[in-house]
N, C-alpha and C. Protein backbone atom coordinates (compact mmCIF):
# COMPACT_ATOMS: atom_id res chain seq x y z
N UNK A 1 166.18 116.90 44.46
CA UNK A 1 167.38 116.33 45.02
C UNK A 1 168.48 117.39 45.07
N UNK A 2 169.14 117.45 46.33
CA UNK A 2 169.87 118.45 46.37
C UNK A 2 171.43 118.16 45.08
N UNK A 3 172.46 119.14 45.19
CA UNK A 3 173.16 118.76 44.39
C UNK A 3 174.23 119.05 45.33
N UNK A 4 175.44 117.90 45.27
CA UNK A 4 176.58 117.41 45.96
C UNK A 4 177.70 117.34 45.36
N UNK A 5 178.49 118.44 45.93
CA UNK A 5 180.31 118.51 45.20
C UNK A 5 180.63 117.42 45.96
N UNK A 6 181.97 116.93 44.86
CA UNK A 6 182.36 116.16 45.47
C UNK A 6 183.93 116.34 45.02
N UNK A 7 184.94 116.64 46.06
CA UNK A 7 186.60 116.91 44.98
C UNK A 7 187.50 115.74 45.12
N UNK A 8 187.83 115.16 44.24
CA UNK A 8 188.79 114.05 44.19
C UNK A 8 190.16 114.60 44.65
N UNK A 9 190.33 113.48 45.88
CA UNK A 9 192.10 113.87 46.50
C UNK A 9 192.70 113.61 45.31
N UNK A 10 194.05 113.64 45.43
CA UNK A 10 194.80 114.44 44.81
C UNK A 10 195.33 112.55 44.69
N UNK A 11 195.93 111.59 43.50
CA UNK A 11 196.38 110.40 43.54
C UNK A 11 197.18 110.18 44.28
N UNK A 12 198.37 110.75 44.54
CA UNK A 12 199.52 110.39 45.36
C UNK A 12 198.82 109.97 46.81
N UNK A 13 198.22 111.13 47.33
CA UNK A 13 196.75 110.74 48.62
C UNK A 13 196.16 109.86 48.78
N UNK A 14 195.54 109.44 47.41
CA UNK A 14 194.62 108.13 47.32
C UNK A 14 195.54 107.39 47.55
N UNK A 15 196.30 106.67 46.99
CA UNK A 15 197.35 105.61 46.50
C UNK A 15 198.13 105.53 47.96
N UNK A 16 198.32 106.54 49.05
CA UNK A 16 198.95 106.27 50.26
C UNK A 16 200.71 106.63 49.68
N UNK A 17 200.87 107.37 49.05
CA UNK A 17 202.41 107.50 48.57
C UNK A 17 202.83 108.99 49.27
N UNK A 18 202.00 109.77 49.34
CA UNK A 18 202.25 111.04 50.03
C UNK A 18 201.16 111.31 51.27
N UNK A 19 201.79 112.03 52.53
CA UNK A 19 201.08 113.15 53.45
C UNK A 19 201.23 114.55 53.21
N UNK A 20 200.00 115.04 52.41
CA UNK A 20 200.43 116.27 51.86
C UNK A 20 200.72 117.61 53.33
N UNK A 21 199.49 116.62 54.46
CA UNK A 21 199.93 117.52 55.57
C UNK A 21 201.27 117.57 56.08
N UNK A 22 201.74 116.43 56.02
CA UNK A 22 203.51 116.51 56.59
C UNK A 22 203.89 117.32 55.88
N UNK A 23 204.60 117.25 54.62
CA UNK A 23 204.73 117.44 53.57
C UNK A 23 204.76 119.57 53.65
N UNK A 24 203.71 119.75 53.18
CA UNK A 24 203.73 121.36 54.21
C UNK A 24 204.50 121.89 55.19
N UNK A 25 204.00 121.20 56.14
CA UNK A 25 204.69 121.18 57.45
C UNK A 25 206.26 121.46 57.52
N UNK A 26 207.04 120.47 56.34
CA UNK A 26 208.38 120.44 56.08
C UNK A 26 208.69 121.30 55.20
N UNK A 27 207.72 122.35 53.95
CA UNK A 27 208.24 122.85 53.50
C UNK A 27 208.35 124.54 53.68
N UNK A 28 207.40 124.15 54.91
CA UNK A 28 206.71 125.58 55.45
C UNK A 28 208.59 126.16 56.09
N UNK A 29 209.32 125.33 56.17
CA UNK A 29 210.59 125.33 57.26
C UNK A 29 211.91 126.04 56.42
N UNK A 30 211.28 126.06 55.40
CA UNK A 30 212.18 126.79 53.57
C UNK A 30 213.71 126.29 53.71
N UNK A 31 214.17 124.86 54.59
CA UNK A 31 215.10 124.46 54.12
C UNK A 31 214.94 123.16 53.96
N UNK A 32 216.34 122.83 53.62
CA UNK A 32 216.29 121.14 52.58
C UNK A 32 215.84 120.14 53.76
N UNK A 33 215.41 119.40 52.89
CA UNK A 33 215.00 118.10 53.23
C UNK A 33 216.06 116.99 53.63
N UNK A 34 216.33 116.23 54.27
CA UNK A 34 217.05 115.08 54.52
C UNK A 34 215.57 114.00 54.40
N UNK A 35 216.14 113.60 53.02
CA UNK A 35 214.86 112.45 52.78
C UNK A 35 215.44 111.51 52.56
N UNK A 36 214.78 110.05 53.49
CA UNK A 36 215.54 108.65 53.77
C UNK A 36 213.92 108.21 53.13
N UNK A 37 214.25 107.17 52.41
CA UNK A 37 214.00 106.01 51.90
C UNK A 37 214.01 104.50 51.85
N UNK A 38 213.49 104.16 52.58
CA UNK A 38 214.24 102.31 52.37
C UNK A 38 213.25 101.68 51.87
N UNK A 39 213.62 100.32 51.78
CA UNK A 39 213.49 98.72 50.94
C UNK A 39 213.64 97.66 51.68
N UNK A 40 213.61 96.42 51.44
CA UNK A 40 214.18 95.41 52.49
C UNK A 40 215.53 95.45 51.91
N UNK A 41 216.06 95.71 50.69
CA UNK A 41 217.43 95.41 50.33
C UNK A 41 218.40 96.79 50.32
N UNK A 42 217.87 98.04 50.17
CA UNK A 42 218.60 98.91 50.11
C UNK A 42 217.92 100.28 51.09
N UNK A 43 218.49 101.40 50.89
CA UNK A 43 218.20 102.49 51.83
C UNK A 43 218.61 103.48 50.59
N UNK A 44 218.15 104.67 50.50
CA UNK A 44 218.58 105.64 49.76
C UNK A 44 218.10 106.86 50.29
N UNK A 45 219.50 107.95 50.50
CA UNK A 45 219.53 109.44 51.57
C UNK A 45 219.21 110.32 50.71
N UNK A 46 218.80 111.47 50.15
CA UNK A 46 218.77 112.47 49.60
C UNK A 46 218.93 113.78 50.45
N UNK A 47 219.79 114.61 49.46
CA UNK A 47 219.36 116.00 50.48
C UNK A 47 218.41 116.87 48.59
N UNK A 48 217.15 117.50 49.30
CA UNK A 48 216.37 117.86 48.71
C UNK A 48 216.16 119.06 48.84
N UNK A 49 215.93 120.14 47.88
CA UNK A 49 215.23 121.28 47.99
C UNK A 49 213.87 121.72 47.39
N UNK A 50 213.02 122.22 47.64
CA UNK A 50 211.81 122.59 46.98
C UNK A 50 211.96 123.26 46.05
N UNK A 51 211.40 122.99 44.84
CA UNK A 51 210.99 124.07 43.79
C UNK A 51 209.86 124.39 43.05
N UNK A 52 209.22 125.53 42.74
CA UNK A 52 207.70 125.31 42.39
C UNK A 52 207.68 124.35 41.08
N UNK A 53 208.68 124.42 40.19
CA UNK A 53 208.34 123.05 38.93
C UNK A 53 209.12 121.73 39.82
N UNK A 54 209.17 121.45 40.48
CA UNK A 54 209.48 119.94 41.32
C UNK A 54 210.77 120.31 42.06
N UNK A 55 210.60 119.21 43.02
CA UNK A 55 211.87 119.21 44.01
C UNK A 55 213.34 118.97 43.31
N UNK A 56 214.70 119.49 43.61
CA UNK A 56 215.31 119.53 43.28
C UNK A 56 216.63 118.76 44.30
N UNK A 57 217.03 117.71 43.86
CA UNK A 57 217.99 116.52 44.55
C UNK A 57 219.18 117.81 44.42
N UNK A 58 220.04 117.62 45.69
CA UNK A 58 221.19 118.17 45.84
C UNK A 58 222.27 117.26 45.61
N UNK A 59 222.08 116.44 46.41
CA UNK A 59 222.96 115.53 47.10
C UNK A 59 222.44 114.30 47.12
N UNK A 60 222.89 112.77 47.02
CA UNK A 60 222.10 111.51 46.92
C UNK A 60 222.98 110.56 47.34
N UNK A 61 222.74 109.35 47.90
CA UNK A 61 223.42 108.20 48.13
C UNK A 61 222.58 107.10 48.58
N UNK A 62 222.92 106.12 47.95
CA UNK A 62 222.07 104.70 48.35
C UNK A 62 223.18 103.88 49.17
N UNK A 63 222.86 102.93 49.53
CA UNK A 63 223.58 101.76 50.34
C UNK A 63 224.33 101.35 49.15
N UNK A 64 224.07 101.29 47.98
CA UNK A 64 224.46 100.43 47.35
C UNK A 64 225.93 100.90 46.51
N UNK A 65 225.76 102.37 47.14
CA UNK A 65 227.01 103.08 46.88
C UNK A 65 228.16 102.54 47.78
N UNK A 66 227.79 101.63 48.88
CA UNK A 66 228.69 101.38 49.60
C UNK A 66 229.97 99.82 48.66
N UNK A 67 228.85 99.52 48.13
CA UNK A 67 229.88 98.59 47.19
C UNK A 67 230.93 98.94 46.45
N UNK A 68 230.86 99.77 46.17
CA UNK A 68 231.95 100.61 45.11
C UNK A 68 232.95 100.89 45.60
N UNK A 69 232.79 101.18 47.41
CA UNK A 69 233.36 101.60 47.91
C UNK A 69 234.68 100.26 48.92
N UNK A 70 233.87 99.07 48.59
CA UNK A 70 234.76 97.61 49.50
C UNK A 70 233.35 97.64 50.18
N UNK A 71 232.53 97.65 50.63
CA UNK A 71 231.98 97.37 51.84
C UNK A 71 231.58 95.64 51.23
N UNK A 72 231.53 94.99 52.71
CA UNK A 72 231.34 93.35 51.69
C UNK A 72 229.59 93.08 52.88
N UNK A 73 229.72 93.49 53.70
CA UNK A 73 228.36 93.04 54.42
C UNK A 73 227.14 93.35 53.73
N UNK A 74 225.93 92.93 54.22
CA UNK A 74 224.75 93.24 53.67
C UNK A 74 224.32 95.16 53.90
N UNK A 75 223.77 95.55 52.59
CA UNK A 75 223.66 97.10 52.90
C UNK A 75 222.08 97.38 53.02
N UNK A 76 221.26 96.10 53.91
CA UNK A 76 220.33 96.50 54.51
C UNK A 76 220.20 97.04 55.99
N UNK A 77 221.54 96.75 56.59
CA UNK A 77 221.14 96.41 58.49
C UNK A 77 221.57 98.15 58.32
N UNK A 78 221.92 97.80 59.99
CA UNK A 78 222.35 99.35 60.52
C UNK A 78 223.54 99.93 59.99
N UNK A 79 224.37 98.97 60.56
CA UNK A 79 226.06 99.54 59.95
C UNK A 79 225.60 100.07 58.79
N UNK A 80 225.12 99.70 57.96
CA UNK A 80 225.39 100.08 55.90
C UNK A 80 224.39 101.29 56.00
N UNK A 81 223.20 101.74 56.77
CA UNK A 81 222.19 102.56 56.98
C UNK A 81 223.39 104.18 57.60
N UNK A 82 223.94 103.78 58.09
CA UNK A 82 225.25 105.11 58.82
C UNK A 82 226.10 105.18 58.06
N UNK A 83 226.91 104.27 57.09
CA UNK A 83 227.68 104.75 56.29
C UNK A 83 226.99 105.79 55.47
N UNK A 84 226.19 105.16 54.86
CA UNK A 84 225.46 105.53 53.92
C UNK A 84 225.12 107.22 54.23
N UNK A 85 224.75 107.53 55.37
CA UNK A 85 224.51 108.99 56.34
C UNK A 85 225.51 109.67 56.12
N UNK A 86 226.76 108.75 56.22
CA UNK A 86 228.01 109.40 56.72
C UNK A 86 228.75 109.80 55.06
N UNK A 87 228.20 109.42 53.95
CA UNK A 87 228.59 109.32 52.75
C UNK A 87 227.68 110.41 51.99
N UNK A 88 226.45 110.32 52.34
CA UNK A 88 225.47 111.64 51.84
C UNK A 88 226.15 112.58 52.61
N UNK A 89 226.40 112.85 54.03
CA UNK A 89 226.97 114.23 54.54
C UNK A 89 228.18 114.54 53.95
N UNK A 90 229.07 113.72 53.76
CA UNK A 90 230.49 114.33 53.23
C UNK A 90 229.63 114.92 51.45
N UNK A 91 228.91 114.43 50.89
CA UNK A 91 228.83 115.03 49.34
C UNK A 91 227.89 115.98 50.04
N UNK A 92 227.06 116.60 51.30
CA UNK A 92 225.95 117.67 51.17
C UNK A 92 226.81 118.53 51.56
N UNK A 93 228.22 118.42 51.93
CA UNK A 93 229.10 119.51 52.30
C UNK A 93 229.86 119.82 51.29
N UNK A 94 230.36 119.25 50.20
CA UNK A 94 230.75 119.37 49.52
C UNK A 94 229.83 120.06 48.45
N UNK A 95 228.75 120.17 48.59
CA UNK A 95 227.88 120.66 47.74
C UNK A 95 226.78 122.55 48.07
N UNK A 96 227.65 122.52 49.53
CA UNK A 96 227.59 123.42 51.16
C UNK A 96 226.16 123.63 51.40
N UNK A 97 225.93 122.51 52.14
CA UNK A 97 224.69 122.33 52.67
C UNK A 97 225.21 122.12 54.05
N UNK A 98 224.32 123.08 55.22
CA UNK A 98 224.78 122.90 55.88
C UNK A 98 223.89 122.33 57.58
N UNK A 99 223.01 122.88 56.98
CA UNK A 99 221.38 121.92 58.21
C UNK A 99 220.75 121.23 57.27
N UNK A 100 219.68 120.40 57.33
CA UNK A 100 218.64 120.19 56.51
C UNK A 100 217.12 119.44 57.86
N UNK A 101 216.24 119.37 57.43
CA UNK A 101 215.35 118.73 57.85
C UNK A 101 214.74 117.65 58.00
N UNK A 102 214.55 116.45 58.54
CA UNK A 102 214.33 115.30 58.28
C UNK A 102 213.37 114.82 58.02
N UNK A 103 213.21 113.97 56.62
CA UNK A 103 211.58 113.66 55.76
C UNK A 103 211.54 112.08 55.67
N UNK A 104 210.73 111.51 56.58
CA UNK A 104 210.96 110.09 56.34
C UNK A 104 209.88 109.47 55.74
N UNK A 105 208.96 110.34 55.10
CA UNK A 105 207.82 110.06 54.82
C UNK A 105 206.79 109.35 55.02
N UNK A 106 206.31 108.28 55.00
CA UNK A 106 205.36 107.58 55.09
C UNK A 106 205.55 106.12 56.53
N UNK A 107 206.85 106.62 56.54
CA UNK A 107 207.74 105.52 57.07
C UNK A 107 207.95 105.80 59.20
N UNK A 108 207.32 104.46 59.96
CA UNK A 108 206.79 105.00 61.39
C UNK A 108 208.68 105.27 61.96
N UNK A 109 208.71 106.29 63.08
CA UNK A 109 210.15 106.88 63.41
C UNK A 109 209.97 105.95 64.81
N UNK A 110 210.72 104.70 64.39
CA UNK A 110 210.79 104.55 65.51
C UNK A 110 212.59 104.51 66.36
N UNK A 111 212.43 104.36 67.29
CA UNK A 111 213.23 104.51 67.61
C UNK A 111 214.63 103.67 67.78
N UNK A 112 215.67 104.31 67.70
CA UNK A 112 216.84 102.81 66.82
C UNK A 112 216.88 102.41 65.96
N UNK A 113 215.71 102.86 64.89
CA UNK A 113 215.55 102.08 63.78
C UNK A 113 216.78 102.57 62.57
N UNK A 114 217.12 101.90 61.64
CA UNK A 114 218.05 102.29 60.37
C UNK A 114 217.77 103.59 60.09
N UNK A 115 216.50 104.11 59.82
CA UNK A 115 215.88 105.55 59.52
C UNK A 115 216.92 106.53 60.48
N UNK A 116 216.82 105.86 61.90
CA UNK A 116 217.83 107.20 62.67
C UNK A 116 219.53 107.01 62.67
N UNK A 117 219.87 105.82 62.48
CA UNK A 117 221.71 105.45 62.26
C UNK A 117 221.73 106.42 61.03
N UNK A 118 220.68 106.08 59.82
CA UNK A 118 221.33 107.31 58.41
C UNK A 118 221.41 108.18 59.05
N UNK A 119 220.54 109.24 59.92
CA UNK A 119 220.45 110.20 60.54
C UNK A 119 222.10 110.69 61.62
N UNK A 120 221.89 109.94 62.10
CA UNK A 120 223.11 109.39 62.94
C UNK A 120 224.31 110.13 62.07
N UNK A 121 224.74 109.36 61.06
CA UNK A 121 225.31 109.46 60.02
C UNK A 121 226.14 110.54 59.91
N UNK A 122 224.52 111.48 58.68
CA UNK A 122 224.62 112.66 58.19
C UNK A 122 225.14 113.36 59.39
N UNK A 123 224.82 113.80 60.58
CA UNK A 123 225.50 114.62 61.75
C UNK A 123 226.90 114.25 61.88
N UNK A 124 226.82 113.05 62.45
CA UNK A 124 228.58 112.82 62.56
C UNK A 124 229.31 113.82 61.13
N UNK A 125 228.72 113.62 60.02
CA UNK A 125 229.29 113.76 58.85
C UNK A 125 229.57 115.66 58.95
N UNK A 126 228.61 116.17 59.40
CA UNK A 126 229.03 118.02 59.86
C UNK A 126 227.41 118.44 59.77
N UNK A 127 226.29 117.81 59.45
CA UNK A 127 225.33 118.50 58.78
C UNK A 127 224.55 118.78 60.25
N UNK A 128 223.67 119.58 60.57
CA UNK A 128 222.67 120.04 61.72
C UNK A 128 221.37 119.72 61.66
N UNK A 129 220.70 118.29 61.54
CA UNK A 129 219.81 117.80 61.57
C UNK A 129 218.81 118.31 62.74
N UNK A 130 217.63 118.64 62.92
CA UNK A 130 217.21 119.07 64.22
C UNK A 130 216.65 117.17 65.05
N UNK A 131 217.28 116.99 65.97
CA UNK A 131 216.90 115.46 66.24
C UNK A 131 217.44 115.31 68.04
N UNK A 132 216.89 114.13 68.68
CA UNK A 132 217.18 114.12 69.90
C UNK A 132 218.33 112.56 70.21
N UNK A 133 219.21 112.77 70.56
CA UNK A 133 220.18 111.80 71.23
C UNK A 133 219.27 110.78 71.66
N UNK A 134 218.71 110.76 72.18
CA UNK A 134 218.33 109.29 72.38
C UNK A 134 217.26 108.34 71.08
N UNK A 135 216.97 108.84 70.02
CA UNK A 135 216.52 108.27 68.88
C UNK A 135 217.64 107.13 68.46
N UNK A 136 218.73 107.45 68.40
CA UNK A 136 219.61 106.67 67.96
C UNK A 136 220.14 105.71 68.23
N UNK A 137 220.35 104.85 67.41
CA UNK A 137 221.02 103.33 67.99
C UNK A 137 222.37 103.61 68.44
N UNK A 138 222.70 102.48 69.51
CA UNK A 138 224.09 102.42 70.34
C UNK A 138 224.98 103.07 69.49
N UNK A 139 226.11 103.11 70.02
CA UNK A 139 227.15 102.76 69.27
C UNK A 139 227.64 101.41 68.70
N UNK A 140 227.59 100.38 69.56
CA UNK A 140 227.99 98.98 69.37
C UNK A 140 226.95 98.90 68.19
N UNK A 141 225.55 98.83 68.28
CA UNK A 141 224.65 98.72 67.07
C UNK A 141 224.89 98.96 65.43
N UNK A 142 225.63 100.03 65.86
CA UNK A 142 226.25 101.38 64.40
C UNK A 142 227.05 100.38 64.26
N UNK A 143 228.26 99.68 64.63
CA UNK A 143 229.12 99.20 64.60
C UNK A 143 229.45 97.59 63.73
N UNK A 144 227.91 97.52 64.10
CA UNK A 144 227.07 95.97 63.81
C UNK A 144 227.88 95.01 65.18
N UNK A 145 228.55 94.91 66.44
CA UNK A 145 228.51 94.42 67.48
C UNK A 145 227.54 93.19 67.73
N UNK A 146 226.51 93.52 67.86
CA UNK A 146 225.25 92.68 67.74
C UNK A 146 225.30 91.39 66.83
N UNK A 147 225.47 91.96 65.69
CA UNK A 147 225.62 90.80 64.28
C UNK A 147 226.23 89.98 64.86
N UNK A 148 227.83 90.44 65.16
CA UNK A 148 229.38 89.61 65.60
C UNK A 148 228.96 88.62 66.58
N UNK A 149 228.08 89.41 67.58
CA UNK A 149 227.97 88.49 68.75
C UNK A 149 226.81 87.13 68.28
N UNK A 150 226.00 87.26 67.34
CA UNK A 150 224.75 86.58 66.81
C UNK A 150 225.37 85.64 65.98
N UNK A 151 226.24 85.73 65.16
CA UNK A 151 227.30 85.13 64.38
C UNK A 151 228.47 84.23 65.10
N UNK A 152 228.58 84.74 66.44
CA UNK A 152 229.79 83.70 67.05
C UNK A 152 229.12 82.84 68.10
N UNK A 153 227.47 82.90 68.28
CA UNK A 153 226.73 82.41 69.11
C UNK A 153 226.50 80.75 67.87
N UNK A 154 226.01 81.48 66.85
CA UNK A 154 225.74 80.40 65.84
C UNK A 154 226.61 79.50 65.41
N UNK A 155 227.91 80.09 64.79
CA UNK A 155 228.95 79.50 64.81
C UNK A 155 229.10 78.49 65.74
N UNK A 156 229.05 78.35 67.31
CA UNK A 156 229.18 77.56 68.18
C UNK A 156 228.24 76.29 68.59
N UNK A 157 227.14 77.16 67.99
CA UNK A 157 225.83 76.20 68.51
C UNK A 157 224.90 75.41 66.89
N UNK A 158 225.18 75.71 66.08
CA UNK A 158 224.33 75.32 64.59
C UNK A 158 225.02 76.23 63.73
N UNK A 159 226.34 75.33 62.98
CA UNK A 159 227.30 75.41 62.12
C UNK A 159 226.53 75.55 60.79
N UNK A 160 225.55 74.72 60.48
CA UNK A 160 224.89 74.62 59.51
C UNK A 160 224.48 76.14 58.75
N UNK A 161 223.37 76.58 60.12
CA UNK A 161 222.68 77.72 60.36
C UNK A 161 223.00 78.80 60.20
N UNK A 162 224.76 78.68 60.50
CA UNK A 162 225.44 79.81 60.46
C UNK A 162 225.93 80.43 58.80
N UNK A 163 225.94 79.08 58.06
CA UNK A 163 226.64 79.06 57.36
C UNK A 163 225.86 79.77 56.15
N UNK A 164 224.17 79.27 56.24
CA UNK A 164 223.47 79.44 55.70
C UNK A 164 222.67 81.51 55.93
N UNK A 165 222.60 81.58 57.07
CA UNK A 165 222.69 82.96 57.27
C UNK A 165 223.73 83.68 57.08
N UNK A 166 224.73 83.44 56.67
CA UNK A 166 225.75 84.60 56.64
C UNK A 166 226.18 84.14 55.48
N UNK A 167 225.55 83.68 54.75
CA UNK A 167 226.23 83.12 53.39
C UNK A 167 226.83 84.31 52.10
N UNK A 168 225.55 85.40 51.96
CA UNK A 168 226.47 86.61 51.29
C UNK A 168 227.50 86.97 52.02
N UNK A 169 227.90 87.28 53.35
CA UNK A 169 228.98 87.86 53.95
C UNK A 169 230.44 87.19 53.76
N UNK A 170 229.99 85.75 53.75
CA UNK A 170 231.13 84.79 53.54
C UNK A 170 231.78 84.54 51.71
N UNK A 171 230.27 84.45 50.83
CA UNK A 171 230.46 84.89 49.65
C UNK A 171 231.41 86.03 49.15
N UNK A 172 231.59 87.19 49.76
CA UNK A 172 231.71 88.44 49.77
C UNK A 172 233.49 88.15 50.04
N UNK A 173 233.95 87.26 50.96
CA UNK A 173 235.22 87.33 51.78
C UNK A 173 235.24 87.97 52.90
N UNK A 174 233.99 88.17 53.56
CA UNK A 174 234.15 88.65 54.74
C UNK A 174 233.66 87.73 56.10
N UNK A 175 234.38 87.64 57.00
CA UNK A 175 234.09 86.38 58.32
C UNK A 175 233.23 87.68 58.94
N UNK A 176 232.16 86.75 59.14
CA UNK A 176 231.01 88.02 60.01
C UNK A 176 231.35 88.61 61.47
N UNK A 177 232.89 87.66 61.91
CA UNK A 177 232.94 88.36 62.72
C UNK A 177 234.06 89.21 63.21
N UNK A 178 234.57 89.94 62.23
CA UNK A 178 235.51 90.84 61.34
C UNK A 178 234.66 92.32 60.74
N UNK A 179 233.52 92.22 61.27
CA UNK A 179 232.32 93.32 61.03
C UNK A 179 232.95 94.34 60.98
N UNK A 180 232.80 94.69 62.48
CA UNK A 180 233.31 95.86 63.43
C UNK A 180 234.48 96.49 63.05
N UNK A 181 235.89 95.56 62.15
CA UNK A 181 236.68 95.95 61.92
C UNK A 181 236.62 96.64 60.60
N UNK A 182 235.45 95.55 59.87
CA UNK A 182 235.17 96.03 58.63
C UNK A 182 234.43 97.50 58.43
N UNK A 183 233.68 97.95 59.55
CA UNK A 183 233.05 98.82 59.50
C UNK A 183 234.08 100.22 59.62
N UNK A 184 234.65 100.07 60.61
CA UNK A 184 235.79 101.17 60.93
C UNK A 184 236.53 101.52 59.82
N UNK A 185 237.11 100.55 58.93
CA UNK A 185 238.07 100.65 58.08
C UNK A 185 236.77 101.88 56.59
N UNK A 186 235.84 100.96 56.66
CA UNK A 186 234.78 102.03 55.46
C UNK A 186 234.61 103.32 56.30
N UNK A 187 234.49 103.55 57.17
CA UNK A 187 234.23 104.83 57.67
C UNK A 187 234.90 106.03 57.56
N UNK A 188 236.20 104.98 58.20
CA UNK A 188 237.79 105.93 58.11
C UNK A 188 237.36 106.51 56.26
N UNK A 189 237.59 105.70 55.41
CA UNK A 189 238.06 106.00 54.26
C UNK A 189 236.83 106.75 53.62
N UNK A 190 235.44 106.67 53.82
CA UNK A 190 234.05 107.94 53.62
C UNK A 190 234.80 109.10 54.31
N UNK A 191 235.11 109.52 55.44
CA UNK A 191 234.97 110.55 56.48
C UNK A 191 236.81 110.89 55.72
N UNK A 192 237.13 110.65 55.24
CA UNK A 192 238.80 111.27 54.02
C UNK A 192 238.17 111.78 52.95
N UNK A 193 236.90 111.45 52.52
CA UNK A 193 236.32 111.98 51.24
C UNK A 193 235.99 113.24 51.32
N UNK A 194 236.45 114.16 52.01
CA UNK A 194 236.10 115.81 51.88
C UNK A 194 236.89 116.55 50.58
């Protein structure tokens, strides 16, 4: 009987947690990483650098940093996905980072999705992401527009419905359709944080 190597991938491989080919690919590029993360409840930005004893976080921000900050809407949708961009770029400049690369890991790029508003974000914010203009959601989208209009549709037509979907926002003190204003006002006051 013949005799048969056999090499065990590497766990992270097995388990589906890493593409070691991406992965290369991004580090072959010897600058930082812009690594996005999400959840159904939160999003978290990193700016990353390689090091042969482990990667080394520069810079970090979750959605959930947006609380600290007043934000009262949910920090899963889009709006809270661009602050959040726009809140990692002001600390990767402050920290003088000044391109990085985008690592979304495991996660499909599609297009409009929250993955590209963080993206979105970090640029507005000063950083040089390599990425194409049309990946990105509207402006009205960034804005949450959409929500407002979904929220004053409900409001009109199933009071109930409304009340019950927007119930953290209203919890919070915020009328969902006061978004847009709400959004501007967090932005203004991230994009003063230099």
């Amino acid at each position: 009987m013949a005799d048969k190597k056999y090499t065990v991938a590497y766990k992270r491989k097995r388990s589906g947690k890493t593409n070691y080919k991406k992965r290369l690919r991004l580090l072959i590029s010897s600058k930082p990483r812009l690594v996005i993360r999400k959840s159904l409840k939160s999003t978290l930005f990193q700016i990353v650098e390689y090091d042969a004893d482990g990667d080394k976080i520069i810079a970090s921000a979750s959605s959930r940093d947006l609380i600290k900050l007043g934000w009262k809407a949910s920090i899963s949708n889009l709006s809270s996905a661009y602050l959040t961009g726009l809140l990692l770029g002001q600390k990767a400049k402050k920290a003088k980072i000044s391109e990085a690369v985008l690592d979304i890991g495991l996660n499909s790029a599609v297009k409009g999705s929250k993955l590209f508003a963080g993206v979105k974000g970090v640029i507005d914010a000063g950083l040089k992401i390599p990425s194409s203009a049309e990946i990105f959601p509207s402006k009205e989208r960034l804005e949450g527009k959409h929500v407002v209009d979904y929220a004053l549709h409900l409001q009109k037509s199933d009071k109930q419905r409304y009340e019950k979907q927007f119930s953290q926002y209203l919890k919070n003190g915020l009328e969902p359709e006061k978004l847009v204003a709400h959004f501007s006002e967090l932005k203004t006051k991230i994009s003063k944080q230099v």
